[in-house]
N, C-alpha and C. Protein backbone atom coordinates (compact mmCIF):
# COMPACT_ATOMS: atom_id res chain seq x y z
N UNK A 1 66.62 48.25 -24.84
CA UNK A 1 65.50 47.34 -24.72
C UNK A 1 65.85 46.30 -23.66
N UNK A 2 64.66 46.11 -22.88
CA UNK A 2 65.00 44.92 -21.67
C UNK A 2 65.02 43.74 -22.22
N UNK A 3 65.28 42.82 -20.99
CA UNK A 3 65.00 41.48 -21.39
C UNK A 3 63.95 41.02 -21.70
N UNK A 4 62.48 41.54 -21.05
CA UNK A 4 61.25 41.34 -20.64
C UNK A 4 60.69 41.95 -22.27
N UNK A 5 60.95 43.02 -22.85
CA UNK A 5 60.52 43.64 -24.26
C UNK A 5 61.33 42.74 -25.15
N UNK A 6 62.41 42.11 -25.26
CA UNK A 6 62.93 41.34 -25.79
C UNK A 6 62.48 40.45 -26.32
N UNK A 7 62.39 39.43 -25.16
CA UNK A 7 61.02 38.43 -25.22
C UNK A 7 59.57 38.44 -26.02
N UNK A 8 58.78 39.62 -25.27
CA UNK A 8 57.79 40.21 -26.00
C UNK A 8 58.31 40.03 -27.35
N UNK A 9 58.75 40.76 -28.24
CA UNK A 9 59.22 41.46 -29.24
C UNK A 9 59.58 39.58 -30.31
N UNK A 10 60.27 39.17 -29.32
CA UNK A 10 61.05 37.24 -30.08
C UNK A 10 59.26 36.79 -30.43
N UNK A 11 58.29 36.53 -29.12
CA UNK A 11 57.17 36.03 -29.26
C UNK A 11 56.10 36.42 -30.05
N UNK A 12 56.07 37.68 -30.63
CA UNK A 12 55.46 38.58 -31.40
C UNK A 12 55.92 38.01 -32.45
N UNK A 13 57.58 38.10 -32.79
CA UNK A 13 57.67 37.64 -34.33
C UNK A 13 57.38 36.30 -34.75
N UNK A 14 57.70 34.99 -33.59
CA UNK A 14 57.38 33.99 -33.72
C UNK A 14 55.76 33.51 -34.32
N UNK A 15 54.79 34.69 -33.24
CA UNK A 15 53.76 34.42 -33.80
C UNK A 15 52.95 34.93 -35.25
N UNK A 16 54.16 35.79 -35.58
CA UNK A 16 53.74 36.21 -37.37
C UNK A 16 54.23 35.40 -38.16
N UNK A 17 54.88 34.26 -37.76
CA UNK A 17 55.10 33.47 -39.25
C UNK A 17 54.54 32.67 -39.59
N UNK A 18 54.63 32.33 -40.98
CA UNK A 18 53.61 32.10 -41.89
C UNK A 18 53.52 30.19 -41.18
N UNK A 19 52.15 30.10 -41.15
CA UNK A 19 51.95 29.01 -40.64
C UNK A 19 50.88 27.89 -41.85
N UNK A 20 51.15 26.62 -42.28
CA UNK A 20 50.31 26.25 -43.18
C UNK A 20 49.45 26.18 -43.10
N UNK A 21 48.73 25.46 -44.26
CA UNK A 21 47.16 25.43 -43.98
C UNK A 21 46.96 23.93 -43.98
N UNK A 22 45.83 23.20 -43.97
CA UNK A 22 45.51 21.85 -43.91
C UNK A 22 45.84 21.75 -45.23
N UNK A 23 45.97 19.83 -45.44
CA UNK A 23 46.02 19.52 -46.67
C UNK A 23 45.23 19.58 -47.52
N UNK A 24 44.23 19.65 -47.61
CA UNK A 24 43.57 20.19 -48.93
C UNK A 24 43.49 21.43 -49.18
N UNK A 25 43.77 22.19 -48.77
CA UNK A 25 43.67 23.70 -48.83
C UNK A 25 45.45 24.13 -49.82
N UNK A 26 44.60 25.25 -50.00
CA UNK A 26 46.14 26.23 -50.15
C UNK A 26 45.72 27.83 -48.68
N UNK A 27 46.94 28.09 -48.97
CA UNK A 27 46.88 29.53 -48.04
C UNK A 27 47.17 30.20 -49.01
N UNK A 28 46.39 31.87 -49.15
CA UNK A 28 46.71 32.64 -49.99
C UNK A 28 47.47 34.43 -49.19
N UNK A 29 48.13 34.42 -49.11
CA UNK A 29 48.21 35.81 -48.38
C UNK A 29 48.28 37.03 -49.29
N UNK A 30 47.99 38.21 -48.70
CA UNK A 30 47.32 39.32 -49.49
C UNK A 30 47.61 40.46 -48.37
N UNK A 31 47.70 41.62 -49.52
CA UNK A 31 48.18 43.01 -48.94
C UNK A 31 48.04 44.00 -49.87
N UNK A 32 48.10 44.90 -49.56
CA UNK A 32 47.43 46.20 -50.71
C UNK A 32 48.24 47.55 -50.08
N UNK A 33 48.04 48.40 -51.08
CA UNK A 33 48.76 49.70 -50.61
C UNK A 33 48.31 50.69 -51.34
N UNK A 34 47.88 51.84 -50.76
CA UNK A 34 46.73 52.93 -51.40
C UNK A 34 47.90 53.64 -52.08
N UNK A 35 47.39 54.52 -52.93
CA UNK A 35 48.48 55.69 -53.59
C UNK A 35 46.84 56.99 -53.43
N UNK A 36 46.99 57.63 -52.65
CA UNK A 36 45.67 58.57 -52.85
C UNK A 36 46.18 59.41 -53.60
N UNK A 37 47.01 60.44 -54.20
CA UNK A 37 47.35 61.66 -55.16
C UNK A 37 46.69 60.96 -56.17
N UNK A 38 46.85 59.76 -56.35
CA UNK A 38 46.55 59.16 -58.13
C UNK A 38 45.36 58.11 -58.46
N UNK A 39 44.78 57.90 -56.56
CA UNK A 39 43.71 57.45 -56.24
C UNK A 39 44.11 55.45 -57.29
N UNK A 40 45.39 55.10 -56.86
CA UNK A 40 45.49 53.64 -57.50
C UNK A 40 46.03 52.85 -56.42
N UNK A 41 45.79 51.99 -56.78
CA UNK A 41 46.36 50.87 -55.61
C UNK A 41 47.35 49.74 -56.11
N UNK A 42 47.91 49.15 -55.48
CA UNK A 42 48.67 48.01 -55.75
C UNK A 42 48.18 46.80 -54.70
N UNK A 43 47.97 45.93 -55.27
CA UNK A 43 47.85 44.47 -54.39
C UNK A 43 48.73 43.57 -54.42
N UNK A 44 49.30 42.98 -53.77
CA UNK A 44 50.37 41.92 -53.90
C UNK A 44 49.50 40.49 -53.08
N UNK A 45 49.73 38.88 -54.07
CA UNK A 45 49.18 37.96 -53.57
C UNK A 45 50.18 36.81 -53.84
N UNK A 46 50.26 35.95 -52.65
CA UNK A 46 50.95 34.96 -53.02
C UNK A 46 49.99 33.77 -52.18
N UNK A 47 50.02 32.94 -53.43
CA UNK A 47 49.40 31.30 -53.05
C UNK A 47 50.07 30.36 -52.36
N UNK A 48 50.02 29.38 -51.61
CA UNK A 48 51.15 28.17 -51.13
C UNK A 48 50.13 27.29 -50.51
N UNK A 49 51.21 25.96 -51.02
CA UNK A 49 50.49 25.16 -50.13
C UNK A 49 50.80 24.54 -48.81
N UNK A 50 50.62 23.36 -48.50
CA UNK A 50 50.83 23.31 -47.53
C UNK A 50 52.34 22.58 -46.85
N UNK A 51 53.25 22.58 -47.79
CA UNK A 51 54.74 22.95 -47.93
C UNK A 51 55.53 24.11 -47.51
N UNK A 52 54.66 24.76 -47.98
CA UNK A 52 54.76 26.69 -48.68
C UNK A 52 55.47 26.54 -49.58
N UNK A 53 55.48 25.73 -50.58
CA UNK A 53 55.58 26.01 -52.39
C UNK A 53 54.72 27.45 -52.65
N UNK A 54 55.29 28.03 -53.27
CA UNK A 54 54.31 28.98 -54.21
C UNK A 54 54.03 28.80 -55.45
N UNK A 55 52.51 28.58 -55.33
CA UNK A 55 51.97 28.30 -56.56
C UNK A 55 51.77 29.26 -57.56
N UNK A 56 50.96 30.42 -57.01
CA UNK A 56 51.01 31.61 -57.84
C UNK A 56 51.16 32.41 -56.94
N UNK A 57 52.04 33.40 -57.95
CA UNK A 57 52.13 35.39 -56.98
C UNK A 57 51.67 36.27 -58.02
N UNK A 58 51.39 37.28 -57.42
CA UNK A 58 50.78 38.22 -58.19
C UNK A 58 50.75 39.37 -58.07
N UNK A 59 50.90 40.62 -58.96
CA UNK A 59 50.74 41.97 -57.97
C UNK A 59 49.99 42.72 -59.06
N UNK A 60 48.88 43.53 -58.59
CA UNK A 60 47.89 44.37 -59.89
C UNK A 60 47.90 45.37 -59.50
N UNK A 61 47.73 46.42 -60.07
CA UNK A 61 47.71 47.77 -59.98
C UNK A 61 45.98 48.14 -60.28
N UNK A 62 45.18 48.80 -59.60
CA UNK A 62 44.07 48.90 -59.73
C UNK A 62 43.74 50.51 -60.06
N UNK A 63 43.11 50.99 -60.87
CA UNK A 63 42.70 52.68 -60.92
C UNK A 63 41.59 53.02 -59.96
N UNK A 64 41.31 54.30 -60.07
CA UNK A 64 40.45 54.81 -59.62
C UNK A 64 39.70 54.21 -58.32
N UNK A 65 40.71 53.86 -57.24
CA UNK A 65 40.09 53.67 -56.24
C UNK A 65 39.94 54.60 -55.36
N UNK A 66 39.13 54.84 -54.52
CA UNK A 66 38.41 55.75 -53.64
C UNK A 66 39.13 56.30 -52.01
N UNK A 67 38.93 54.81 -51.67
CA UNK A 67 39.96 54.56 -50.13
C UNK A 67 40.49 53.93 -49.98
N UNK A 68 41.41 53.69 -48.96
CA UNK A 68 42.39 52.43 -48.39
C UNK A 68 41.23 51.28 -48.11
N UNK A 69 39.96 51.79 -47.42
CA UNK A 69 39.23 50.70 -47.07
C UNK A 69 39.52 49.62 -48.77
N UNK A 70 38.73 50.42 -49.47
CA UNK A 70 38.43 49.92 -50.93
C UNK A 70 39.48 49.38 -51.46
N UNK A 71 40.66 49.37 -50.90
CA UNK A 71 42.00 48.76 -51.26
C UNK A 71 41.53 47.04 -50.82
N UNK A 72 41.37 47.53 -49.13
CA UNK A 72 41.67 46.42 -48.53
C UNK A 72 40.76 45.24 -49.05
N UNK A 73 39.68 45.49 -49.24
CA UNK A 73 38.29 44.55 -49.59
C UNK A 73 38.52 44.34 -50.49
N UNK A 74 38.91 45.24 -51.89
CA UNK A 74 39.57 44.49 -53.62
C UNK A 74 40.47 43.50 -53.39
N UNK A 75 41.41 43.68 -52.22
CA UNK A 75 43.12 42.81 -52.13
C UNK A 75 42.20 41.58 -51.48
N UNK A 76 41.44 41.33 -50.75
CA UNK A 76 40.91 40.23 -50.13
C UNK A 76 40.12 39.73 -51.08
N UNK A 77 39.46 40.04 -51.64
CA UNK A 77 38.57 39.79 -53.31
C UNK A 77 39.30 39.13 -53.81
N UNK A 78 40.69 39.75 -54.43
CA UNK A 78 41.22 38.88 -55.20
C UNK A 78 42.26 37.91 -55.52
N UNK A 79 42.58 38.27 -53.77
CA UNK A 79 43.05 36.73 -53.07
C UNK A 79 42.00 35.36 -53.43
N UNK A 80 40.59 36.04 -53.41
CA UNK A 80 39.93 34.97 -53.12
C UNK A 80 39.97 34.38 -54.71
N UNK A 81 39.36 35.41 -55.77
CA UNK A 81 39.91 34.66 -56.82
C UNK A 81 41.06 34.16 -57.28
N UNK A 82 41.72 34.38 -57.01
CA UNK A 82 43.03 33.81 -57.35
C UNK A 82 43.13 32.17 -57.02
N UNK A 83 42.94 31.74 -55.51
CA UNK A 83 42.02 30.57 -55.33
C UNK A 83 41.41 29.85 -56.08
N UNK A 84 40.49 30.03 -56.50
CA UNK A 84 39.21 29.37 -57.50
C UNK A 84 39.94 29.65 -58.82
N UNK A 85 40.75 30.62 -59.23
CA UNK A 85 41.16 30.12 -60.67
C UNK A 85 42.33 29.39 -60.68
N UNK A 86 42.94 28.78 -59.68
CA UNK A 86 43.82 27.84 -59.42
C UNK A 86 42.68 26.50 -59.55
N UNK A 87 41.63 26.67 -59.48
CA UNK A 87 40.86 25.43 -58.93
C UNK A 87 40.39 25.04 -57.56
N UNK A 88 40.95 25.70 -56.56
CA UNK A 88 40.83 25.10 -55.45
C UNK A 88 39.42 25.64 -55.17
N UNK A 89 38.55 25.04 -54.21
CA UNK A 89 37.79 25.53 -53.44
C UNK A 89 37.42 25.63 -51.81
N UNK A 90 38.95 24.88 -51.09
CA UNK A 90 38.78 25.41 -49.59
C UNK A 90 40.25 26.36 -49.84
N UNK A 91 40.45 27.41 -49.41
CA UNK A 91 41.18 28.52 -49.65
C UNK A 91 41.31 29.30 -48.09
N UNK A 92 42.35 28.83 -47.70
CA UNK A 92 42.23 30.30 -46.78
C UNK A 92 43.48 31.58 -46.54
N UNK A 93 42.85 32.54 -46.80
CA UNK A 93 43.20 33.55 -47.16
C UNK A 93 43.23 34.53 -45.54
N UNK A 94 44.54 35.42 -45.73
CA UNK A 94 45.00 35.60 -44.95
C UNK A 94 45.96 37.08 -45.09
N UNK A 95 45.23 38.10 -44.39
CA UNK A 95 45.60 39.48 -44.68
C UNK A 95 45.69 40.36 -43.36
N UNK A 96 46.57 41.69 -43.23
CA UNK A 96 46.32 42.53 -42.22
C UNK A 96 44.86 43.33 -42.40
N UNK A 97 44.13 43.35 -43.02
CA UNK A 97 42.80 44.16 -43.06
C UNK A 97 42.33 43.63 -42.38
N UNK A 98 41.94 44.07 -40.92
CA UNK A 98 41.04 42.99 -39.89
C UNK A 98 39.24 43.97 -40.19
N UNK A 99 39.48 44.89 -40.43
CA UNK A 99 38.13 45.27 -40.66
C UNK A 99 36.99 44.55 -41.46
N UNK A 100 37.73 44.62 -42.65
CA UNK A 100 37.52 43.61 -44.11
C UNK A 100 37.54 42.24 -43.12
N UNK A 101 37.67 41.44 -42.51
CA UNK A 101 38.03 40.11 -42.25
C UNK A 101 36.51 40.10 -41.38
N UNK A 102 36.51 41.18 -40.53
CA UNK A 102 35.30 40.92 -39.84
C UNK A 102 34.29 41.44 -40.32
N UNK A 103 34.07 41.97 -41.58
CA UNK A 103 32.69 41.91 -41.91
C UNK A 103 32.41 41.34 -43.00
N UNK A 104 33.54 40.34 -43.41
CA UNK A 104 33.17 38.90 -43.99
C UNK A 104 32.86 37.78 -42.90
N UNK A 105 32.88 37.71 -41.85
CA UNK A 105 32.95 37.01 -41.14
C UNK A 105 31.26 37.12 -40.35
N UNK A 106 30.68 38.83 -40.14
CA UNK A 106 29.75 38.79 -39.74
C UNK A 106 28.35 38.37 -40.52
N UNK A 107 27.61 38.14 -39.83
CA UNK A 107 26.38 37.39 -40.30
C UNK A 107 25.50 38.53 -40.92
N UNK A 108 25.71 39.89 -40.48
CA UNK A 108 25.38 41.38 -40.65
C UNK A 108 24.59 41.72 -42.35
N UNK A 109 24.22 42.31 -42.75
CA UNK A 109 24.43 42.96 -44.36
C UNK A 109 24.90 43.97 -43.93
N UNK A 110 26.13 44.27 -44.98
CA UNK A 110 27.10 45.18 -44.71
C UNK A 110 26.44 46.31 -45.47
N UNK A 111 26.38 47.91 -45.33
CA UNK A 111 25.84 48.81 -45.69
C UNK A 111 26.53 49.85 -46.08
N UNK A 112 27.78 49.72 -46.03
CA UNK A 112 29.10 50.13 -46.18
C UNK A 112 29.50 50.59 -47.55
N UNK A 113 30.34 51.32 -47.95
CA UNK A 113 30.90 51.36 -49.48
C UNK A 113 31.44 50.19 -49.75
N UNK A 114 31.59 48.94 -49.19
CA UNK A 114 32.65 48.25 -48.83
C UNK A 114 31.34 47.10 -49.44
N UNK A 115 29.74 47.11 -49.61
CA UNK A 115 29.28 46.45 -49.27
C UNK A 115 29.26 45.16 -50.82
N UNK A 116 29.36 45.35 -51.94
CA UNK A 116 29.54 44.77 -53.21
C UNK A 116 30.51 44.07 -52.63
N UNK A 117 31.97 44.18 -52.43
CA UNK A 117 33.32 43.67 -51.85
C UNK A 117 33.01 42.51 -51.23
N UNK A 118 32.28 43.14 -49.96
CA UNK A 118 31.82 41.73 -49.26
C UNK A 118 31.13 41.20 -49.61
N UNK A 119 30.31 41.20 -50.27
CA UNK A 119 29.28 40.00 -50.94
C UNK A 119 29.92 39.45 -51.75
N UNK A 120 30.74 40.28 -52.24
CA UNK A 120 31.43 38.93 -53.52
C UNK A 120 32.75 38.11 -52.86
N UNK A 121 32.76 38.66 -52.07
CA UNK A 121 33.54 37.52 -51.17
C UNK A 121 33.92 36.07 -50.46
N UNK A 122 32.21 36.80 -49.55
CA UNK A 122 31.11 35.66 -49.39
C UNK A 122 31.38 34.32 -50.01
């Protein structure tokens, strides 16, 4: 590896770390992982504030899910509750599902299997 991919590679990781959120907020991060033979998922969530104390972590095992999509939109779901049953209500939540991210984000009605997910998101 060069010097030049090196670099790349230092600035890349620099820019994945976990960065806080404002003070009233917590940050919640979230991730999921399909099992398709057994059609279950696992979600992993951890809360922090703006220290990065962890307030709550969490990991659920979900049945009968369908797709990875359906992973990703449950794991962002229940990031979000996790939030609100802490109490908080500015929350930001923070996941690799960029699909899920942008069609919470769009102004759209989603038409999607995905589309319950995002509304309760909302």
């Amino acid at each position: 590896m060069g010097r030049g991919e090196q670099r790349l590679l230092r600035q890349r990781v620099e820019d994945e770390r976990w960065k806080p959120p404002d003070p009233i907020e917590i940050k919640i991060n979230f991730d999921g992982a399909f099992d398709k033979q057994n059609s279950r998922s696992r979600i992993g969530i951890v809360c922090r504030d703006l220290s990065g104390k962890i307030l709550n972590c969490r990991v659920m095992v979900n049945n009968r899910v369908p797709t990875p999509f359906v992973v990703e939109a449950l794991s962002c779901l229940q990031a979000m509750k996790a939030g609100l049953n802490l109490g908080f209500r500015r929350v930001v939540v923070e996941g690799d599902a960029l699909n899920i991210i942008k069609k919470v984000k769009s102004n759209d009605k989603d038409k999607s299997i995905l589309s319950q997910y995002i509304s309760d998101i909302k």
